[in-house]
N, C-alpha and C. Protein backbone atom coordinates (compact mmCIF):
# COMPACT_ATOMS: atom_id res chain seq x y z
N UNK A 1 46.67 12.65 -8.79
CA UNK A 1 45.83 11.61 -9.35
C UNK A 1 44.53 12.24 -9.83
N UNK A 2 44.68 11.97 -10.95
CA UNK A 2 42.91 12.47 -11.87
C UNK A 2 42.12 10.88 -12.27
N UNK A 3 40.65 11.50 -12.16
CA UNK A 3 39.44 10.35 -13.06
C UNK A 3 40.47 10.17 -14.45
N UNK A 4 40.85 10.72 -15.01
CA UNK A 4 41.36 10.29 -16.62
C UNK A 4 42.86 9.36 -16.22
N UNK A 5 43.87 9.95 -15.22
CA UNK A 5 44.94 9.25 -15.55
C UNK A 5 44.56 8.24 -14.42
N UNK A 6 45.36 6.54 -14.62
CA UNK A 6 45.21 5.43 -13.29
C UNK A 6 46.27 6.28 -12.55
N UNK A 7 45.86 5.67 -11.25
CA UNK A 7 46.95 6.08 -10.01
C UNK A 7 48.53 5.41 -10.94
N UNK A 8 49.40 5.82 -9.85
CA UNK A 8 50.88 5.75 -10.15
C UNK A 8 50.70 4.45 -9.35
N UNK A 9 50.50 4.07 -7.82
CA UNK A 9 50.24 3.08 -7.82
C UNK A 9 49.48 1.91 -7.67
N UNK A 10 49.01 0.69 -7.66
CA UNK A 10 47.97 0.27 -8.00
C UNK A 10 47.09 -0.19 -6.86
N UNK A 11 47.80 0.50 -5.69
CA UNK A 11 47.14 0.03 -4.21
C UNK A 11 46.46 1.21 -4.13
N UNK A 12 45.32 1.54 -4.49
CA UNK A 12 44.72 2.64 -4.50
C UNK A 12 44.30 3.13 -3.17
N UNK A 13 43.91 2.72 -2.38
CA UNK A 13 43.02 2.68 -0.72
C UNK A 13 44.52 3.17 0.04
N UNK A 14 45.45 3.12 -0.46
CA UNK A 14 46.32 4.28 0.24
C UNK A 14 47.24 5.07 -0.04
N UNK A 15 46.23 5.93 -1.25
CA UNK A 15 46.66 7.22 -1.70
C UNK A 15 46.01 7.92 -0.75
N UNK A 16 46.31 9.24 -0.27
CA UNK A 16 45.88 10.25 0.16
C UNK A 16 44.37 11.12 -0.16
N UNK A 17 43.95 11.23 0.73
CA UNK A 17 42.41 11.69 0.20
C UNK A 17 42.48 13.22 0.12
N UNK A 18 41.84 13.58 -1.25
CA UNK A 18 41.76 15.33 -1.25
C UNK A 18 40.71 15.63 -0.09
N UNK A 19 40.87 16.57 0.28
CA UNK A 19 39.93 17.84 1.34
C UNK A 19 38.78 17.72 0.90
N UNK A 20 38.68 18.03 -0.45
CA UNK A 20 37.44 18.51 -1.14
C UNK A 20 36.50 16.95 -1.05
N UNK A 21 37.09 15.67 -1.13
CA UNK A 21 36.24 14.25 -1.77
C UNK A 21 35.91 13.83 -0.23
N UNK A 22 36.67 14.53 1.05
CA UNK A 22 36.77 14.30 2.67
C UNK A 22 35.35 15.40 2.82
N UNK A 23 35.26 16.40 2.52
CA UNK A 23 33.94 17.30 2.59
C UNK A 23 32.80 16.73 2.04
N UNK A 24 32.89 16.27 0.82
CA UNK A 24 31.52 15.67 0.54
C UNK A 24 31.32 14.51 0.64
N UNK A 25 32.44 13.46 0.86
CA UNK A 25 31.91 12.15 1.53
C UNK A 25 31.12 12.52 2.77
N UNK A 26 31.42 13.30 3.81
CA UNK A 26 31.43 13.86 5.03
C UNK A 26 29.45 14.08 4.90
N UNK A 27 29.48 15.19 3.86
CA UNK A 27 28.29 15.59 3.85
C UNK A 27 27.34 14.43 3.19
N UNK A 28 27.92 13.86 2.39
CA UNK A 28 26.60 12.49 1.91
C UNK A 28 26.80 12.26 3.44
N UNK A 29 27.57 11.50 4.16
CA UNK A 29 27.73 10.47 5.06
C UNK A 29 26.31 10.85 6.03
N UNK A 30 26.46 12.29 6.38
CA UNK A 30 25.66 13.12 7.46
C UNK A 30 24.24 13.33 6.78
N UNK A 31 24.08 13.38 5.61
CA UNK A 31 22.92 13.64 5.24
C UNK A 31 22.28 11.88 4.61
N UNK A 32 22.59 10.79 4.83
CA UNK A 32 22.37 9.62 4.96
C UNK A 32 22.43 9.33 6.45
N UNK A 33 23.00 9.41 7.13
CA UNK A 33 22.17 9.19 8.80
C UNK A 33 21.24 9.99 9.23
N UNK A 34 21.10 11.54 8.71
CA UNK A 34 19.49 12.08 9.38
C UNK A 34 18.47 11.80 8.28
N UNK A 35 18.58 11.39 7.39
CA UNK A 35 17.71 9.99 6.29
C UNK A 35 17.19 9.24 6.78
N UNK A 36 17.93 8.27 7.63
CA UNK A 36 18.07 6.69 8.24
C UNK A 36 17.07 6.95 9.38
N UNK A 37 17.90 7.89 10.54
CA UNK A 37 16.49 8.69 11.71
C UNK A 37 15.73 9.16 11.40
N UNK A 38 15.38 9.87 10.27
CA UNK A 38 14.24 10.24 10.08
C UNK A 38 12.99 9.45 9.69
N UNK A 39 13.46 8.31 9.44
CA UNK A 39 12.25 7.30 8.60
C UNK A 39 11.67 6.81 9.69
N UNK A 40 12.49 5.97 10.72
CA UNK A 40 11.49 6.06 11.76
C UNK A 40 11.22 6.70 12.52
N UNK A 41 11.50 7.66 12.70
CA UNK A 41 10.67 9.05 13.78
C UNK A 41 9.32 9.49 12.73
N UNK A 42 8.97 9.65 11.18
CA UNK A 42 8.18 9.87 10.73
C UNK A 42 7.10 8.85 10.77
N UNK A 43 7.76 7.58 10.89
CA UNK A 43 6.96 6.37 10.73
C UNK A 43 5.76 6.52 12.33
N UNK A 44 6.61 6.66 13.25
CA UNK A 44 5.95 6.84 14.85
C UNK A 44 5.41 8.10 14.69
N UNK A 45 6.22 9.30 14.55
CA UNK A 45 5.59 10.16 15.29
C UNK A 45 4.94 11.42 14.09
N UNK A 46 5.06 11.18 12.64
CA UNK A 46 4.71 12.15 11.55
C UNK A 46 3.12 11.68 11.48
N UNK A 47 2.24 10.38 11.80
CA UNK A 47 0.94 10.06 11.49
C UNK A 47 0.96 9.64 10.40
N UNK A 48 1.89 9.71 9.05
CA UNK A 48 1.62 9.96 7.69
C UNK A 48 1.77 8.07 7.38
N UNK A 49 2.34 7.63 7.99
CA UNK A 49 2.64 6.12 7.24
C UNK A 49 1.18 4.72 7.73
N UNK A 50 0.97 4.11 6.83
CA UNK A 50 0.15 3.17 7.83
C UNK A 50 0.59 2.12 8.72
N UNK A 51 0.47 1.63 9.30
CA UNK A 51 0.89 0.51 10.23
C UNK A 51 0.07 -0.48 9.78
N UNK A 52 0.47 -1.41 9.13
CA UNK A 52 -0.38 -2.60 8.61
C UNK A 52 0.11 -4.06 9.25
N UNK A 53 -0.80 -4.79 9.47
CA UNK A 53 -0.57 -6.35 10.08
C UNK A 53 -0.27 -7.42 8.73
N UNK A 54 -0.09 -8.44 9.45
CA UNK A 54 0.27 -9.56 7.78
C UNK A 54 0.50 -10.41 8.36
N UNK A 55 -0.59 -11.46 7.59
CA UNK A 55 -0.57 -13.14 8.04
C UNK A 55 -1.03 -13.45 6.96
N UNK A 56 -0.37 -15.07 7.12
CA UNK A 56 -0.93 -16.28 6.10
C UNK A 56 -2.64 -16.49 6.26
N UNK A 57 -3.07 -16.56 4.98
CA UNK A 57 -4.36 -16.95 5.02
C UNK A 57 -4.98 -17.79 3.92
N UNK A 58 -5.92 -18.74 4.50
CA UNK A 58 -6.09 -19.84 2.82
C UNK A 58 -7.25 -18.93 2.44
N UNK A 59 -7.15 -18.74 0.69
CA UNK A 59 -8.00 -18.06 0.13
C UNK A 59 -9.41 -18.42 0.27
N UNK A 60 -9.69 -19.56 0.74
CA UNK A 60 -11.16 -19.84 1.17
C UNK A 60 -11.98 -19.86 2.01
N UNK A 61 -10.88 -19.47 3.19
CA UNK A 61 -11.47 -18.73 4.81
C UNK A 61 -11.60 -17.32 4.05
N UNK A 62 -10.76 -16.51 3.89
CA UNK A 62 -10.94 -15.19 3.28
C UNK A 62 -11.91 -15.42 2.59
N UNK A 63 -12.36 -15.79 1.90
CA UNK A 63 -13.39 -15.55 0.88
C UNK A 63 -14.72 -15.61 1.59
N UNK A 64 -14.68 -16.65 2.30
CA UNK A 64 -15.59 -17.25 3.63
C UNK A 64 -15.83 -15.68 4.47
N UNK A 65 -14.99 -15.19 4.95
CA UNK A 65 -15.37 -13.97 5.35
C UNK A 65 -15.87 -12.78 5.08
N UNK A 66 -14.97 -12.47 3.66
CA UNK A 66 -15.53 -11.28 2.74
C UNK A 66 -16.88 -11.72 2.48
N UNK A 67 -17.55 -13.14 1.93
CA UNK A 67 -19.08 -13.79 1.60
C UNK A 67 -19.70 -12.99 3.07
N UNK A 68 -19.18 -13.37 4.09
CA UNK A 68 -20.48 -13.29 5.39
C UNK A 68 -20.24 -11.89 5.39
N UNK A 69 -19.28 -11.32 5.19
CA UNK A 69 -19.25 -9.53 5.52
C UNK A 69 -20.40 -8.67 4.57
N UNK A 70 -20.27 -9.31 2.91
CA UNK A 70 -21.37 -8.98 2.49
C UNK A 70 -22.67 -9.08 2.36
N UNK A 71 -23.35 -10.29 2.51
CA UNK A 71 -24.43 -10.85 3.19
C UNK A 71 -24.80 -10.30 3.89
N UNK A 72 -23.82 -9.58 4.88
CA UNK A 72 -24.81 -9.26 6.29
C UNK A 72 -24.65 -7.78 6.29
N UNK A 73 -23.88 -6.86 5.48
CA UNK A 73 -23.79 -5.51 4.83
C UNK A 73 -24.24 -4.80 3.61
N UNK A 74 -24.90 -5.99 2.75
CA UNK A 74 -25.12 -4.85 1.33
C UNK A 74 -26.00 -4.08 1.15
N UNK A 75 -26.20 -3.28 0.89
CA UNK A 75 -27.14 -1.67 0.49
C UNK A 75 -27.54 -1.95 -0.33
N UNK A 76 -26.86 -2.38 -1.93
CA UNK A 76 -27.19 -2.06 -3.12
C UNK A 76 -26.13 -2.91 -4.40
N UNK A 77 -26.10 -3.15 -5.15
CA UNK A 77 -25.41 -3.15 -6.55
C UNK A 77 -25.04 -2.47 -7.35
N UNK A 78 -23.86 -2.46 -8.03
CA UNK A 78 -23.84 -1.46 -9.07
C UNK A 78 -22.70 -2.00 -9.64
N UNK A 79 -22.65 -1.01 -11.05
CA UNK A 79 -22.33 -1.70 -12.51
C UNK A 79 -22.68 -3.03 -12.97
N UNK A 80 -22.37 -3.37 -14.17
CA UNK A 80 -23.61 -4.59 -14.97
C UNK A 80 -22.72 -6.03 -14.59
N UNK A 81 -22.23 -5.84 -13.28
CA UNK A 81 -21.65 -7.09 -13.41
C UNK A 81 -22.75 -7.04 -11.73
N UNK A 82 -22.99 -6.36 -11.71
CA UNK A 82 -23.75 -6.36 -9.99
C UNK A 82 -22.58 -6.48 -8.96
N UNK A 83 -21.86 -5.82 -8.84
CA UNK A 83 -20.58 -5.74 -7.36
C UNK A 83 -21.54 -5.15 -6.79
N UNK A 84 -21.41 -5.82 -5.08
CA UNK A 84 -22.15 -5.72 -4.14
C UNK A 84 -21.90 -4.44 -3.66
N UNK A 85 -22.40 -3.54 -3.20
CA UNK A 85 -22.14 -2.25 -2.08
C UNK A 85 -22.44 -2.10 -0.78
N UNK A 86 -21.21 -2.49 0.04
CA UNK A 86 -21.60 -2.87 1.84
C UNK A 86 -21.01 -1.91 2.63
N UNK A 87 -21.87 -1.37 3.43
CA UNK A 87 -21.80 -0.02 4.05
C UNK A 87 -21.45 -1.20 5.83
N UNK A 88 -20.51 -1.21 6.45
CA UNK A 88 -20.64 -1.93 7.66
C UNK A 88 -20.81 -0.85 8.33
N UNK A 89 -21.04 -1.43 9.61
CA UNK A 89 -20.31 -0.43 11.15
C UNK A 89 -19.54 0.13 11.53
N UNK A 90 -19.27 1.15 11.86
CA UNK A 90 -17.98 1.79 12.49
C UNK A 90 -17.44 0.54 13.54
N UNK A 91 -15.87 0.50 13.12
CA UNK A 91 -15.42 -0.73 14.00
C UNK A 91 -15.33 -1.92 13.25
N UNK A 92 -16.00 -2.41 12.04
CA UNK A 92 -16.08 -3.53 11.81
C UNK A 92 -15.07 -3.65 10.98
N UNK A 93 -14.39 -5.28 10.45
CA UNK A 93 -13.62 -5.65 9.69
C UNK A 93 -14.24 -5.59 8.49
N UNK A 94 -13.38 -5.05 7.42
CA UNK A 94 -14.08 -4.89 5.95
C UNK A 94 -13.32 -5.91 5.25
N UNK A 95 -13.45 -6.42 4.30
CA UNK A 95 -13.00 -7.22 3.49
C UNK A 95 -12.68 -6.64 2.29
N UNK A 96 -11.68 -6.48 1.53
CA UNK A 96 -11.75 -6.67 -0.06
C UNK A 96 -10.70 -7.57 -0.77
N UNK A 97 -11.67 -7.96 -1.71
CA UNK A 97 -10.99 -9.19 -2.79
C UNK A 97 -10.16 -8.11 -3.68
N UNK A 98 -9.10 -9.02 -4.16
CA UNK A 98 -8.54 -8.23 -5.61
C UNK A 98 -8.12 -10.05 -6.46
N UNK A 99 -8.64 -9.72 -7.42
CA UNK A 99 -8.76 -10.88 -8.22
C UNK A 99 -9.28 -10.44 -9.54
N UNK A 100 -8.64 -11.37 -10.79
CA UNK A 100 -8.72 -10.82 -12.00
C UNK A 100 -9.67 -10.59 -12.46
N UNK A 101 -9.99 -9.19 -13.25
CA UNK A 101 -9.57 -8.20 -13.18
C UNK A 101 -10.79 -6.95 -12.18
N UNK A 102 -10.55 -7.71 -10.96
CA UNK A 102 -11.54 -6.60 -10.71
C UNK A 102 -11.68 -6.69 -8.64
N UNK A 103 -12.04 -5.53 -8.46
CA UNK A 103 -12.02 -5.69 -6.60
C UNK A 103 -13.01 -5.76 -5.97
N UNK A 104 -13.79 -6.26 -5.36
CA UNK A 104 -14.88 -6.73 -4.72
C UNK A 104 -14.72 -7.10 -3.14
N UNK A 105 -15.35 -6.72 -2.58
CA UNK A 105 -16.70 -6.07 -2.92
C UNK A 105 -16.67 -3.88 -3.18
N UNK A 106 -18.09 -3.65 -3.82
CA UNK A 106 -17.37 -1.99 -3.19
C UNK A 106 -17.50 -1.51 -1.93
N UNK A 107 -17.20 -0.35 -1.39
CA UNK A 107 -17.28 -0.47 0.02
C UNK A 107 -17.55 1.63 0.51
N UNK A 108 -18.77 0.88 1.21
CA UNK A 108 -19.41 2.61 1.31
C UNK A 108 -18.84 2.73 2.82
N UNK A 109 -18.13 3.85 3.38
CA UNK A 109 -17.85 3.98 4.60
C UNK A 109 -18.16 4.65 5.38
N UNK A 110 -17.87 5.33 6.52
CA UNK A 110 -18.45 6.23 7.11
C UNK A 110 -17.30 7.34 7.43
N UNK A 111 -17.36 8.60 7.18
CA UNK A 111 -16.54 9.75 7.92
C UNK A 111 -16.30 10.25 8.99
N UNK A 112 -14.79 9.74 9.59
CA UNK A 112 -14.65 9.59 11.16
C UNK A 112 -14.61 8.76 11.73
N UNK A 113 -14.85 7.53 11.56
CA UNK A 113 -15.63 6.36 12.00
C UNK A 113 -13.92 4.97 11.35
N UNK A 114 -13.40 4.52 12.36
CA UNK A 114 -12.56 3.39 12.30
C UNK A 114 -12.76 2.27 11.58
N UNK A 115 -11.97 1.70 10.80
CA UNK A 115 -12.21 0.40 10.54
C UNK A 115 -11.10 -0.65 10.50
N UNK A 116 -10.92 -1.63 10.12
CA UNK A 116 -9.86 -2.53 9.95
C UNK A 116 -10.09 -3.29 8.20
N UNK A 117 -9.36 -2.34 7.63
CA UNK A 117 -9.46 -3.34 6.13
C UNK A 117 -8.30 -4.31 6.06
N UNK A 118 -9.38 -5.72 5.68
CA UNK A 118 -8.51 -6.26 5.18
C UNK A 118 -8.40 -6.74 3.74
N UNK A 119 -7.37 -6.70 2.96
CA UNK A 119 -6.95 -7.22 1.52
C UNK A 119 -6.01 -8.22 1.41
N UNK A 120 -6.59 -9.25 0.35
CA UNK A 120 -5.62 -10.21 -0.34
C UNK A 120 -6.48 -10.07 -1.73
N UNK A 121 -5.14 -11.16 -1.97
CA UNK A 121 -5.66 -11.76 -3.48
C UNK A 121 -6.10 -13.10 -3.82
N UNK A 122 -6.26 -13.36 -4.73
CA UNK A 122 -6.87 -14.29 -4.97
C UNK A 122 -6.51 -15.35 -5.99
N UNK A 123 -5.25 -14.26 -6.87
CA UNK A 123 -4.80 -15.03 -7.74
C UNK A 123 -3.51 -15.01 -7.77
N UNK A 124 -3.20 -13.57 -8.51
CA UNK A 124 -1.85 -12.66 -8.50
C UNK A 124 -1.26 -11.73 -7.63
N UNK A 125 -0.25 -11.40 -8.02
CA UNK A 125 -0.01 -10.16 -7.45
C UNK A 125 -0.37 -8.90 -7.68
N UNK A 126 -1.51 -8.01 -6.76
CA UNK A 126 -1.78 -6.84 -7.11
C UNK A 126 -1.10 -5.39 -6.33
N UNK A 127 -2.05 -4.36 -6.43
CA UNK A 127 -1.52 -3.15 -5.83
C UNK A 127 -2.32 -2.47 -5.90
N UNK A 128 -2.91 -2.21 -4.33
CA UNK A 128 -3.94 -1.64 -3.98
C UNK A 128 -3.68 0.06 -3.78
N UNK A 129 -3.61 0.89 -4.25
CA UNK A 129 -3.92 2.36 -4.68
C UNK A 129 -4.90 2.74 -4.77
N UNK A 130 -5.44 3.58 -3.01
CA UNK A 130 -6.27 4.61 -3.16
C UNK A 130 -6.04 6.10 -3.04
N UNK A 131 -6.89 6.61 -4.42
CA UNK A 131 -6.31 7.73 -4.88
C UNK A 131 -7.52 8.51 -4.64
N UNK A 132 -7.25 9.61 -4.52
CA UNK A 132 -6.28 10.47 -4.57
C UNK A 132 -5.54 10.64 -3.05
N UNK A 133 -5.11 9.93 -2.22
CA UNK A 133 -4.91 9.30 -0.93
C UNK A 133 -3.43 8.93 -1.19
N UNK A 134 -3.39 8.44 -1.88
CA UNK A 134 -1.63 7.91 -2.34
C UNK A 134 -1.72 6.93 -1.03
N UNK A 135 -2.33 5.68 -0.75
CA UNK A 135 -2.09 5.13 -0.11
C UNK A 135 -1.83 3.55 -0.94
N UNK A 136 -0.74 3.01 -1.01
CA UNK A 136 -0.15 1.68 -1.70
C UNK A 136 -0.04 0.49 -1.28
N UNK A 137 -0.89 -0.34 -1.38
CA UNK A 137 -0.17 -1.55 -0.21
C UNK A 137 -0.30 -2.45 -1.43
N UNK A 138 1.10 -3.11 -1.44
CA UNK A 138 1.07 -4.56 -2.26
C UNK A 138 0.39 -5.87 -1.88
N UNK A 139 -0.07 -6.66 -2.63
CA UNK A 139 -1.49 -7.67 -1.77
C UNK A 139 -0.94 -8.67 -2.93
N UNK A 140 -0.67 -9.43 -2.07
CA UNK A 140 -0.29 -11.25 -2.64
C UNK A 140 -1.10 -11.78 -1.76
N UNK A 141 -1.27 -13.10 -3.03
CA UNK A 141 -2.34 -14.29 -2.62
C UNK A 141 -1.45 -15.10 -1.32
N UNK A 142 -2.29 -15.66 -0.51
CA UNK A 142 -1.92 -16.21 0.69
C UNK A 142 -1.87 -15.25 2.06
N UNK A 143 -1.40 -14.08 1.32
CA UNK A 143 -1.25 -13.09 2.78
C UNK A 143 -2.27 -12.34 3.04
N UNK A 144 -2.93 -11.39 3.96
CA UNK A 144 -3.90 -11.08 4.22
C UNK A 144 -3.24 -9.95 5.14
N UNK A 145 -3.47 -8.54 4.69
CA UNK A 145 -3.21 -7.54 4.71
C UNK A 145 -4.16 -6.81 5.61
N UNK A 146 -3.86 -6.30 6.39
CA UNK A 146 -4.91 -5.62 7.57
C UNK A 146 -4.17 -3.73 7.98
N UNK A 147 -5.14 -3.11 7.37
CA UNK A 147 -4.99 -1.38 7.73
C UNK A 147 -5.88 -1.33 8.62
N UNK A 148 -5.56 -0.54 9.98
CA UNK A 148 -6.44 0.40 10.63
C UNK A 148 -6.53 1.21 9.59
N UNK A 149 -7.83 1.98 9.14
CA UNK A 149 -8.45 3.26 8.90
C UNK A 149 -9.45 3.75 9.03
N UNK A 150 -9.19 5.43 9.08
CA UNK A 150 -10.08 6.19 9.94
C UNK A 150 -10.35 7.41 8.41
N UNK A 151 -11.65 7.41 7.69
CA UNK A 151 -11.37 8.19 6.28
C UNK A 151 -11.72 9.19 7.34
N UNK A 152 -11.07 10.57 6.56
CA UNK A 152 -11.28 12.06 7.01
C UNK A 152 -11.80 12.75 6.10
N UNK A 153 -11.92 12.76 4.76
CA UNK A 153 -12.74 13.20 3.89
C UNK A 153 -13.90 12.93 3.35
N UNK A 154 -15.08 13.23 3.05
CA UNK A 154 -16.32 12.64 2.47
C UNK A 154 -16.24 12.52 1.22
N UNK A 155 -16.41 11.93 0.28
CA UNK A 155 -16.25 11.64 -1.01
C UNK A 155 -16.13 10.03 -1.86
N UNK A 156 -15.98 10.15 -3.33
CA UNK A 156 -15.57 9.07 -4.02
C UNK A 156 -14.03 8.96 -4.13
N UNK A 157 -13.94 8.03 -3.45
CA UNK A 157 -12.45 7.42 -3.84
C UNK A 157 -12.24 6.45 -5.08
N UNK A 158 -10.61 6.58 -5.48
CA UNK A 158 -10.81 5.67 -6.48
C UNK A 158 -9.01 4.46 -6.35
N UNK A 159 -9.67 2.92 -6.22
CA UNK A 159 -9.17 1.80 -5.99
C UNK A 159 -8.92 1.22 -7.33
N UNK A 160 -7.30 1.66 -7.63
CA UNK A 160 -6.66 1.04 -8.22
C UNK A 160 -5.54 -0.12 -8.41
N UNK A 161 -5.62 -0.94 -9.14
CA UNK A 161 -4.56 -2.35 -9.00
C UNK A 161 -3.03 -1.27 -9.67
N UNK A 162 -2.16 -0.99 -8.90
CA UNK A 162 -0.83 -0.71 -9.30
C UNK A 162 0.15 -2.08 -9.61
N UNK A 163 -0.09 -2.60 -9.87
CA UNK A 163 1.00 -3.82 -10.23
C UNK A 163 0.50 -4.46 -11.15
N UNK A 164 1.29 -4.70 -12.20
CA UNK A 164 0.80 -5.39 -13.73
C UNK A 164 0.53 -6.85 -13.23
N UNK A 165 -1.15 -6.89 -14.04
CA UNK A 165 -1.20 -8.63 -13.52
C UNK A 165 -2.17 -9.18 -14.68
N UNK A 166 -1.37 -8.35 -15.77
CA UNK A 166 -2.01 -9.51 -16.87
C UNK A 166 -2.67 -8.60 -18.25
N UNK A 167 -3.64 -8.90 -18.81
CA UNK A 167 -4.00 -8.33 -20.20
C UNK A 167 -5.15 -7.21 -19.85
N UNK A 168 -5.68 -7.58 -18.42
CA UNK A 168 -6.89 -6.59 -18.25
C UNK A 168 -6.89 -5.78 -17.43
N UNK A 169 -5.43 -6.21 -16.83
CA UNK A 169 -4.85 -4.68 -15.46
C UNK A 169 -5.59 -3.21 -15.58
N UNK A 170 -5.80 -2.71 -16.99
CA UNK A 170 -6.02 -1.37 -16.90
C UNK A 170 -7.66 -1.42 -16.70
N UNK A 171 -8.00 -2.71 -16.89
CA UNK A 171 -9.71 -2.32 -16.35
C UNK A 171 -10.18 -2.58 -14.79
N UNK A 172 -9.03 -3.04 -13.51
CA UNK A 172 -8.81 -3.28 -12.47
C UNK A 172 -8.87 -2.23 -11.43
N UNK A 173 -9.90 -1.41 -11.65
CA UNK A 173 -10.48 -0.32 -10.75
C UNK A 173 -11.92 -0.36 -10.16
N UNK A 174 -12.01 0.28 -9.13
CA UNK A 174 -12.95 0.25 -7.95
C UNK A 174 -12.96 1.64 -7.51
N UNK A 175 -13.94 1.59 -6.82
CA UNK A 175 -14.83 2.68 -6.11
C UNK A 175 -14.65 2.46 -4.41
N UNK A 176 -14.27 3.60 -3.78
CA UNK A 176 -14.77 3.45 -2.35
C UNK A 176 -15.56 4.75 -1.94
N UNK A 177 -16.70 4.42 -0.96
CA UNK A 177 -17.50 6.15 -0.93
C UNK A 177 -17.33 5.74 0.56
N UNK A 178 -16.82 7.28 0.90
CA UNK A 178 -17.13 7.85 2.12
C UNK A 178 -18.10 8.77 2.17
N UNK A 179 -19.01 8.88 3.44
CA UNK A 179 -20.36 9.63 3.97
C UNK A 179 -20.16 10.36 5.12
């Protein structure tokens, strides 16, 4: 039996299996279960993945929160639309909005120092990408997205929307500074 000619007969599932299609089923088979174990042993024990929480939330408690987080955190303003710049506490819950086309508040952090971010949206569906971090979390309205993080580098980060959400997606970037 060849790919070009049909079997002789039409009960195919009990023709005889070649050696050779028994070897590499064999080897996908084996190299798809240490795949399968490996995702969660990297997930626990590699450090590399985040562990994120997720609950329902009405966009106007959230907003209610991100308002008092900045109020009682901002440093400064910047760019001509004035986005707030809130440096909190080590420990504290951070807030950020993603809503068209733009993320708010910005957020100055500290190096070494824990936090709990949380993200939703506000309208659409976005995609929170901080780069050069390669860290991705998808953020729909209603849910409320919570990362432990701990930044290890000092620098400007840069907060991008990865998920198309409309005509002004490509101007849907942000700033995060670590100190």
């Amino acid at each position: 039996m060849t790919a070009i000619h049909p079997p002789a007969q039409r009960v195919w599932w009990k023709q005889p299996i070649h050696r050779d299609e028994i070897l590499w089923i064999s080897i996908a088979f084996t190299w798809c279960m240490i795949m399968f174990f490996m995702m969660p042993y990297w997930h626990v024990y590699g450090s590399q993945n985040l562990s994120n929480e997720t609950y329902r939330v009405k966009p106007e408690m959230y907003m209610r929160a991100a308002q008092e987080m900045v109020d009682k955190y901002t440093v400064r303003t910047e760019t001509d639309e004035k986005i707030p710049v809130v440096a909190p506490p080590a420990g504290a819950d951070v807030y950020l909005v993603a809503r068209l086309w733009s993320w708010w508040p910005i957020l100055e952090l500290e190096k070494g120092k824990t936090y709990r971010l949380h993200l939703t949206a506000m309208d659409y569906q976005h995609g929170f990408s901080l780069q050069p971090e390669n860290i991705n979390v998808q953020v729909l309205p209603g849910y409320q997205h919570v990362l432990t993080i701990t930044p290890n580098r000092s620098g400007t980060y840069a907060i991008v929307c990865n998920e198309f959400c409309g005509i002004g997606h490509h101007k849907m970037v942000s700033k995060l500074y670590v100190k």
